[in-house]
Protein backbone atom coordinates (compact mmCIF):
# COMPACT_ATOMS: atom_id res chain seq x y z
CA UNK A 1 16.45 14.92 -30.09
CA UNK A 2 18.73 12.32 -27.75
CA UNK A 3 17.64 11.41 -24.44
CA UNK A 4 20.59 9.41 -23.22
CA UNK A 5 19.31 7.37 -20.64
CA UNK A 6 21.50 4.20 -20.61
CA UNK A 7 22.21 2.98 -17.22
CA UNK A 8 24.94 0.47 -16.95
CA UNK A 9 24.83 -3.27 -16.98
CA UNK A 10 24.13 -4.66 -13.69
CA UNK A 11 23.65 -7.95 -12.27
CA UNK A 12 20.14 -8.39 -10.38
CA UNK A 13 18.20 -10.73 -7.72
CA UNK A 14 15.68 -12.73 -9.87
CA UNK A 15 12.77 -10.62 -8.07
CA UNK A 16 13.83 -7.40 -9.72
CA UNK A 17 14.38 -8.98 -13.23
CA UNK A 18 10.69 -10.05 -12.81
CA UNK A 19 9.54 -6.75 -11.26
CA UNK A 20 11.16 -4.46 -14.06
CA UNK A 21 10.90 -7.15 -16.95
CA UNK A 22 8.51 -4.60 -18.69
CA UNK A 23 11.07 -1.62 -17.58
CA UNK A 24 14.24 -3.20 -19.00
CA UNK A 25 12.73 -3.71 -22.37
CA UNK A 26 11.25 0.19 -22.02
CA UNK A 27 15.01 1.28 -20.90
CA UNK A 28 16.30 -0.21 -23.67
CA UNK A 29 13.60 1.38 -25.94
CA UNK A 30 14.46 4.81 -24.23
CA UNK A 31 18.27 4.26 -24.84
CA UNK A 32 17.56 3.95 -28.70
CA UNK A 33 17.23 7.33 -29.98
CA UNK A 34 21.12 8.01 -31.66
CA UNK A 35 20.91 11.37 -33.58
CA UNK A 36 20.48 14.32 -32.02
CA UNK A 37 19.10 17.52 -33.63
CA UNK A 38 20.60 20.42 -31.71
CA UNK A 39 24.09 21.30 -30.69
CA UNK A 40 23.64 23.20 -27.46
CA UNK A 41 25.41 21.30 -24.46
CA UNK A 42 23.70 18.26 -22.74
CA UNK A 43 21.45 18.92 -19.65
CA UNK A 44 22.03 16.96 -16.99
CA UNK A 45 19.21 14.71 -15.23
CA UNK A 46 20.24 13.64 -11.61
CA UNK A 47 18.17 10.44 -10.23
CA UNK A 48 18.99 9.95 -6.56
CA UNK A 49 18.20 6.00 -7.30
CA UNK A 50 19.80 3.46 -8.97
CA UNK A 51 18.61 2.49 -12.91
CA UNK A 52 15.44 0.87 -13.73
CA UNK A 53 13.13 1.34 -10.85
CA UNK A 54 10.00 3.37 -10.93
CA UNK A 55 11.44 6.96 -10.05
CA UNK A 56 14.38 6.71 -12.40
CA UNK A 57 11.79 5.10 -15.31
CA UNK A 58 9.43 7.71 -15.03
CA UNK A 59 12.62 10.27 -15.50
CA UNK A 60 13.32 7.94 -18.59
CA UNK A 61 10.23 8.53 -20.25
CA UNK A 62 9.52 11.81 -19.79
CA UNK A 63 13.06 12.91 -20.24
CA UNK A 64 12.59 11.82 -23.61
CA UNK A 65 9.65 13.16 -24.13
CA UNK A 66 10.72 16.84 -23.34
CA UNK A 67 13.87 16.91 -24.98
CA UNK A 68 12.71 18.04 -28.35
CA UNK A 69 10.88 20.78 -26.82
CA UNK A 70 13.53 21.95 -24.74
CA UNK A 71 15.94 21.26 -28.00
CA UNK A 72 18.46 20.14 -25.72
CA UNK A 73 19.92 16.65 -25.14
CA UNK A 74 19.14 15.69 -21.52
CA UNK A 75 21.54 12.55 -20.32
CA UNK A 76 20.27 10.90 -17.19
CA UNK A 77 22.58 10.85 -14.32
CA UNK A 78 22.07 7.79 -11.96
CA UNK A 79 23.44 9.12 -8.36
CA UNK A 80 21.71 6.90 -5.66
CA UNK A 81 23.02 6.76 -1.93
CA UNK A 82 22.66 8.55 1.40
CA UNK A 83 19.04 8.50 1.75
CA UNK A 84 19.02 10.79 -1.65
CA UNK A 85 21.53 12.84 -0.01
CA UNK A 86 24.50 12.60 -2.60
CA UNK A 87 22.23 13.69 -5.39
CA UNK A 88 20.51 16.92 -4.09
CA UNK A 89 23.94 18.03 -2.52
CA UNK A 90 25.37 17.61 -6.08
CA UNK A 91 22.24 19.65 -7.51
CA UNK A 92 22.14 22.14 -5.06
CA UNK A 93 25.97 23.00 -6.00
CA UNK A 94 25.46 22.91 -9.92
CA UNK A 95 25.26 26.46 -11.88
CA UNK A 96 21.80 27.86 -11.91
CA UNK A 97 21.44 27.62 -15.60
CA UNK A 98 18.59 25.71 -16.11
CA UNK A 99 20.98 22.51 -17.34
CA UNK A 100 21.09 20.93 -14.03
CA UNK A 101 17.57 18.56 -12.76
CA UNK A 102 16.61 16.91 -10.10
CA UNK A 103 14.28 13.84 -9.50
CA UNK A 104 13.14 14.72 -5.86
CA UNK A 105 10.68 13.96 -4.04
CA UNK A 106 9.42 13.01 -0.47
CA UNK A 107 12.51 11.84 0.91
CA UNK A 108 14.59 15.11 -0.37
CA UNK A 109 12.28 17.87 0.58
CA UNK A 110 10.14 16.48 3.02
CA UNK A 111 11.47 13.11 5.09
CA UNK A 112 14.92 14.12 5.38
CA UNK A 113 14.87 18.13 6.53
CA UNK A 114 12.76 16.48 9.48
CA UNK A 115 14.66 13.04 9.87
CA UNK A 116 18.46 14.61 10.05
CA UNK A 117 19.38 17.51 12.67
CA UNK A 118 22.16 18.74 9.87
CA UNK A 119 22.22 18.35 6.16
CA UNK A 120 24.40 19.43 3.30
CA UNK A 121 21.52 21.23 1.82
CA UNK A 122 18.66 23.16 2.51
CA UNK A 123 15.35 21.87 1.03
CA UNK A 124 13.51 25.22 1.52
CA UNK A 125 16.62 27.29 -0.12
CA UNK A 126 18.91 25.61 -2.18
CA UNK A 127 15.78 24.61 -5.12
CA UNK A 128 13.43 25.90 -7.35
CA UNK A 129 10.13 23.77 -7.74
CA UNK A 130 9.43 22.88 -10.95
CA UNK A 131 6.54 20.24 -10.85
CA UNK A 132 5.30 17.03 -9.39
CA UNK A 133 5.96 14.30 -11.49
CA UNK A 134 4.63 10.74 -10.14
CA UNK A 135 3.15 8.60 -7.31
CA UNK A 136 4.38 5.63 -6.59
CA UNK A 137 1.31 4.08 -5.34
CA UNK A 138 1.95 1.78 -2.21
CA UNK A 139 -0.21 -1.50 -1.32
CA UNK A 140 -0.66 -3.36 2.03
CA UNK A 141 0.83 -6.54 1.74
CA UNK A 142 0.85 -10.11 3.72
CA UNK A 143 2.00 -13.37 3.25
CA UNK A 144 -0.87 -15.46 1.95
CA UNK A 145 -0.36 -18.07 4.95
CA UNK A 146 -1.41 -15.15 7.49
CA UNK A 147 -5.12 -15.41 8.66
CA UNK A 148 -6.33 -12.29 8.05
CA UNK A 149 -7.40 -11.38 4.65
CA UNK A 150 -9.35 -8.49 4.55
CA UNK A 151 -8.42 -5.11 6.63
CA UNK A 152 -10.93 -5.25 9.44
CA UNK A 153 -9.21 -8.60 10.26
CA UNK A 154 -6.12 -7.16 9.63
CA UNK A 155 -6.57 -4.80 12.34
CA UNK A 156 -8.24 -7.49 14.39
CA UNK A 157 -4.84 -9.71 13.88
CA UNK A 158 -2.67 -6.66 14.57
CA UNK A 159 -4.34 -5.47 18.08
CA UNK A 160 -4.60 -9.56 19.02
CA UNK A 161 -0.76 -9.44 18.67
CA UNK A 162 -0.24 -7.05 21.34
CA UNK A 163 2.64 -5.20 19.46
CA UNK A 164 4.04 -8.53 18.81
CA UNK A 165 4.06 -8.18 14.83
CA UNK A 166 6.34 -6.95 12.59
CA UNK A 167 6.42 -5.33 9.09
CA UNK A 168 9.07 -4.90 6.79
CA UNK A 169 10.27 -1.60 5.14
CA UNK A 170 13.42 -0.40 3.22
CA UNK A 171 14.95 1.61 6.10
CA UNK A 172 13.90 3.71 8.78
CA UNK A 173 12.72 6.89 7.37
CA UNK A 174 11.33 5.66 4.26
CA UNK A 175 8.30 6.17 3.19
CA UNK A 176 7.57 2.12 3.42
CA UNK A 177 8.31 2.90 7.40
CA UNK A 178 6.55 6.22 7.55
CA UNK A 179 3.31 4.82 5.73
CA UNK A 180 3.37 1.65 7.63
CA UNK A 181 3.73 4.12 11.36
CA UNK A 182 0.86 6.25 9.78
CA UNK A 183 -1.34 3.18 9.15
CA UNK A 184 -0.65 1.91 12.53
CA UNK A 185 -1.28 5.34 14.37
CA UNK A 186 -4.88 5.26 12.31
CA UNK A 187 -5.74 1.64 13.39
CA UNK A 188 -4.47 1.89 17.18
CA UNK A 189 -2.35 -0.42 16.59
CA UNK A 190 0.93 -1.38 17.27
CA UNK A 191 4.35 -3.71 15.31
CA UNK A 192 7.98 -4.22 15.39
CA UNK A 193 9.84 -2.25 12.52
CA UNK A 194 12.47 -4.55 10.49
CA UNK A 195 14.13 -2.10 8.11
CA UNK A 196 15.71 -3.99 5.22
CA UNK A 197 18.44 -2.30 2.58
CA UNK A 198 16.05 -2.97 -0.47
CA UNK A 199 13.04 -3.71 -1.84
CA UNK A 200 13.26 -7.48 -2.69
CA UNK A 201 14.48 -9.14 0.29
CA UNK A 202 11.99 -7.25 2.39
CA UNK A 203 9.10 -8.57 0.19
CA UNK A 204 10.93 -11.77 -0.25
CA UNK A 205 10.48 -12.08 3.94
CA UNK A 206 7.58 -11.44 3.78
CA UNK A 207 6.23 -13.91 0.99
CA UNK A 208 8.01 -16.15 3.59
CA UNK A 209 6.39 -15.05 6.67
CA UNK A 210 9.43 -14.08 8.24
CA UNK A 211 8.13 -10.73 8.70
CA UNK A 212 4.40 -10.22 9.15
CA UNK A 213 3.67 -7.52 6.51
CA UNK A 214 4.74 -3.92 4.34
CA UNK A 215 3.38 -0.96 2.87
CA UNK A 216 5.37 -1.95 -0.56
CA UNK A 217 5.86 -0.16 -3.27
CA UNK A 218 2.80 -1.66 -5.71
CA UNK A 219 5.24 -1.89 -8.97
CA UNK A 220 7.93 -3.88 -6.91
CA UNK A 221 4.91 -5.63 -5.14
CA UNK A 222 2.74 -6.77 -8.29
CA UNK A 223 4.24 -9.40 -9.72
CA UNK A 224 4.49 -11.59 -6.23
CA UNK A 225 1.05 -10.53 -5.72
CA UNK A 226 0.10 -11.43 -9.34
CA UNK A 227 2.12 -15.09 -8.71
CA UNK A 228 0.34 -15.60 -5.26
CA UNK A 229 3.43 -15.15 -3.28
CA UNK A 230 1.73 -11.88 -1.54
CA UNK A 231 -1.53 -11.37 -0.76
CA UNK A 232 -3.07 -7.31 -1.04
CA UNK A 233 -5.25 -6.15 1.65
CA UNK A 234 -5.64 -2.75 0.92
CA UNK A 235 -4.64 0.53 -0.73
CA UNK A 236 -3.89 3.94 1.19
CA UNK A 237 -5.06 5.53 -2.07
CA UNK A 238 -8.48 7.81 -2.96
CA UNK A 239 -9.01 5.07 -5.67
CA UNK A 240 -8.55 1.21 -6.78
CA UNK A 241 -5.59 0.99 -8.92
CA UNK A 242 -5.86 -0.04 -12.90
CA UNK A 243 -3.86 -2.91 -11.70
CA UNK A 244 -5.23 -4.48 -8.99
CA UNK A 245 -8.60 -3.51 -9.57
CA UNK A 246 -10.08 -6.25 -7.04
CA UNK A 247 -7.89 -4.66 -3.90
CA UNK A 248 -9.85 -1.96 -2.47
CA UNK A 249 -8.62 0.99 -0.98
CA UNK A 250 -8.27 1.69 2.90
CA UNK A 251 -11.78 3.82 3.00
CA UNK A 252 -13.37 1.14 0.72
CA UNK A 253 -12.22 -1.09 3.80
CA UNK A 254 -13.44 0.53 6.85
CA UNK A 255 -9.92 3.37 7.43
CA UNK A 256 -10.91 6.35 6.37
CA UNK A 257 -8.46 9.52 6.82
CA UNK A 258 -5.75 7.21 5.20
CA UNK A 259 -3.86 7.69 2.31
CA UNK A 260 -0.21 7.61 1.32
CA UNK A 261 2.00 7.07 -1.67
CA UNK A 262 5.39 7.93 -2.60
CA UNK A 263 6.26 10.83 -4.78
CA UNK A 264 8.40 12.24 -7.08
CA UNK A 265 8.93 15.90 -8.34
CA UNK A 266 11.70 18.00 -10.76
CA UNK A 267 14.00 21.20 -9.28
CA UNK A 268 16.56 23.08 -10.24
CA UNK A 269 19.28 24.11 -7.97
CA UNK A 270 18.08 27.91 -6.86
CA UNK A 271 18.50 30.95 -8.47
CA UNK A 272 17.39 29.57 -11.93
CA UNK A 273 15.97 31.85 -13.65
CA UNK A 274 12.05 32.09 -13.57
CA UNK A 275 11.98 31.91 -17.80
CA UNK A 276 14.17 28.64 -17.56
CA UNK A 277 12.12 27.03 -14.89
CA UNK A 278 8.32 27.93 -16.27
CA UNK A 279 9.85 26.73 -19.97
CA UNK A 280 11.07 23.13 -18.50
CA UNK A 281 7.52 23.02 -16.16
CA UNK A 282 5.21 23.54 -19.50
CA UNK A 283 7.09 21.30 -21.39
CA UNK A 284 6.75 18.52 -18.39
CA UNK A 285 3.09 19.52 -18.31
CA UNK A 286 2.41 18.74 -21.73
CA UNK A 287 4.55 14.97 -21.38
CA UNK A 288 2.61 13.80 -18.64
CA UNK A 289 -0.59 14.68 -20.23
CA UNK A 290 0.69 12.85 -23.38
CA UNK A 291 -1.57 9.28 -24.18
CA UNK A 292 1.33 7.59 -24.78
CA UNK A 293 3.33 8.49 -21.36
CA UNK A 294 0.49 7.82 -19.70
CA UNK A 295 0.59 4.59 -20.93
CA UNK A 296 4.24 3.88 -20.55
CA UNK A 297 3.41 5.06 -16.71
CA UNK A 298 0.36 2.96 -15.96
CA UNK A 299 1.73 -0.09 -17.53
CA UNK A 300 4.50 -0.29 -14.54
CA UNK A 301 2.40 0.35 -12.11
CA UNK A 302 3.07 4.37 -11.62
CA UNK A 303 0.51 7.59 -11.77
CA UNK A 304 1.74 10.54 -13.46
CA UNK A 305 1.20 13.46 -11.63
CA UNK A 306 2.08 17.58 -12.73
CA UNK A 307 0.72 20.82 -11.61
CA UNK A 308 2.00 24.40 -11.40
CA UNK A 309 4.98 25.54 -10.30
CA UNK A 310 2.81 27.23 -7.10
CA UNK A 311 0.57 24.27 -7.29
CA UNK A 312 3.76 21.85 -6.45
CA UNK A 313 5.34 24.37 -3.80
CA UNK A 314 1.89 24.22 -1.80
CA UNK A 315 2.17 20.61 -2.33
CA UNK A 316 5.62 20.00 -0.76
CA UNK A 317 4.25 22.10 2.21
CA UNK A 318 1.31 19.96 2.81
CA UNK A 319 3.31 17.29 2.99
CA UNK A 320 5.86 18.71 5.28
CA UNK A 321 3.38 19.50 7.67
CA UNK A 322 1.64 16.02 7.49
CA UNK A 323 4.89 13.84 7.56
CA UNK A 324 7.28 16.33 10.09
CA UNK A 325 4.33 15.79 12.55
CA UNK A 326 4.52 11.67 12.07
CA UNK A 327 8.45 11.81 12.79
CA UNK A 328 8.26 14.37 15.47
CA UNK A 329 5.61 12.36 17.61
CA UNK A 330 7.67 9.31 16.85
CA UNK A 331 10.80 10.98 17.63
CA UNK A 332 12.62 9.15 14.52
CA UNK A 333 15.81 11.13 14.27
CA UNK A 334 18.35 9.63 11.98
CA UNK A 335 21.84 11.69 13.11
């Protein structure tokens, strides 16, 4: 069964042909498959992100994956802009019909119902949950020429600063700035906030020391960690990663209470019918429990995730209560 998944060609900074080396040749790989073994209509895929980072690989693969169970061709649909925005308005308009996904995650149910005082779309009412789908683990990064190289120093360096430092994120709002605010509130600690448009200048800066530090995504992050450009402090995760297995994690390191990640999910716009949605959530089930996606996953850095369809709806509650409470007692209001 066809997955299309080609993105188009586009030109790139030479940090993200390092970072996604591995993912380019895996897009290409996923773009492959020519003959397709069904003749219902296509299903559409929407990624609120451009082609080849972590959120739109993971679609990739698992789109794939699912497409001979579903026997139906699924084309991904690259729609980034508007802080996710564009693509869950588009989604939340399509016919409930069970053609229609959505990659969504924190910033479309969770960060931006709190962040914006009007939307296009309601993230309580205009989806059906479907399932998690992946973390996109997150790593506390420095520039090797800072002093500090384990956390307790760190937090030393940070309160010795006097509110003086500054950290790097990929605008305010993201979960780079929220995770960075939420390890700060932990410490008692306090840093300037230099939102960048993307990923690799803001790591860039701060292999530089132009800014001081960033709760980075760890597949953007690794290979400038892996090249001694960055240096890892710490992980806001439960456990050490496959792939930095020498960086421990925040509680390892004297912060307990402290994790974060970004994550992704899959919905529907609402009103799909229950039959459609538990089909598309058993078959997503059964990919990211599948060796070989697990694999593909781990290998760029990424943790697949899954659960029930009233598993992931308690989920997205949890972490609307955790994060609205962050951006209400920092009063970060983006309209």
């Amino acid at each position: 069964m066809q997955a299309s998944a080609c993105p188009p060609s586009a030109r790139s900074p030479s940090i993200v042909r390092q970072t996604f080396r591995a993912a380019v040749l895996l897009t290409a790989a996923l773009c492959g498959v020519t003959q397709a073994l069904a003749a219902d209509p296509a299903a559409r895929w929407v990624v609120p992100y451009t082609a080849g980072g972590g959120s739109d690989l993971a679609t990739r693969i698992v789109a794939q994956k699912i497409a001979p169970v579903m026997r139906q061709n699924i084309v991904v649909d690259n729609k980034p802009g508007g802080a996710t925005i564009l693509a869950a308005q588009d989604v939340a308009k399509a016919r409930a019909d069970g053609a229609t996904l959505l990659t969504a995650g924190q910033g479309t149910l969770v960060l931006n119902p709190a962040l914006y005082r009007k939307l296009p779309y309601d993230a309580s009412r205009d989806f059906t949950l479907v399932t998690s789908l992946v973390k996109l683990p997150v790593v506390l990064v420095t520039s090797p020429a800072l002093p500090a190289k384990t956390l307790p120093q760190f937090i030393a360096w940070l309160k010795a600063a006097q509110g003086k430092a500054s950290y790097a994120s990929v605008g305010t709002g993201s979960p780079h700035h929220l995770s960075a605010e939420l390890m700060l509130d932990r410490a008692q600690a306090s840093a300037v906030h230099a939102p960048y448009k993307g990923t690799p200048p803001a790591l860039q800066d701060v292999a530089g020391g132009q800014v001081d530090f960033m709760m980075a995504d760890l597949s953007a992050a690794l290979p400038l960690i892996r090249a001694g450009r960055l240096h890892a402090i710490a992980l806001p995760a439960e456990q050490r990663s496959a792939v930095l297995p020498d960086v421990p994690t925040f509680a390892e390191a004297g912060l307990a209470g402290f994790t974060a990640y970004a994550w992704q999910g899959v919905v529907l716009p609402a009103g799909t019918p229950a039959a459609s949605a538990d089909k598309l959530n058993a078959a997503i089930a059964a990919a990211l429990k599948d060796p070989a996606v697990v694999r593909q996953m781990q290998e760029l850095g990424l943790e697949p995730m899954g659960d029930t369809r009233a598993g992931f709806a308690e989920f997205v509650e949890r972490e609307r209560a955790k994060w609205g409470a962050l951006i209400r007692a920092h009063k970060i209001v983006l309209d």
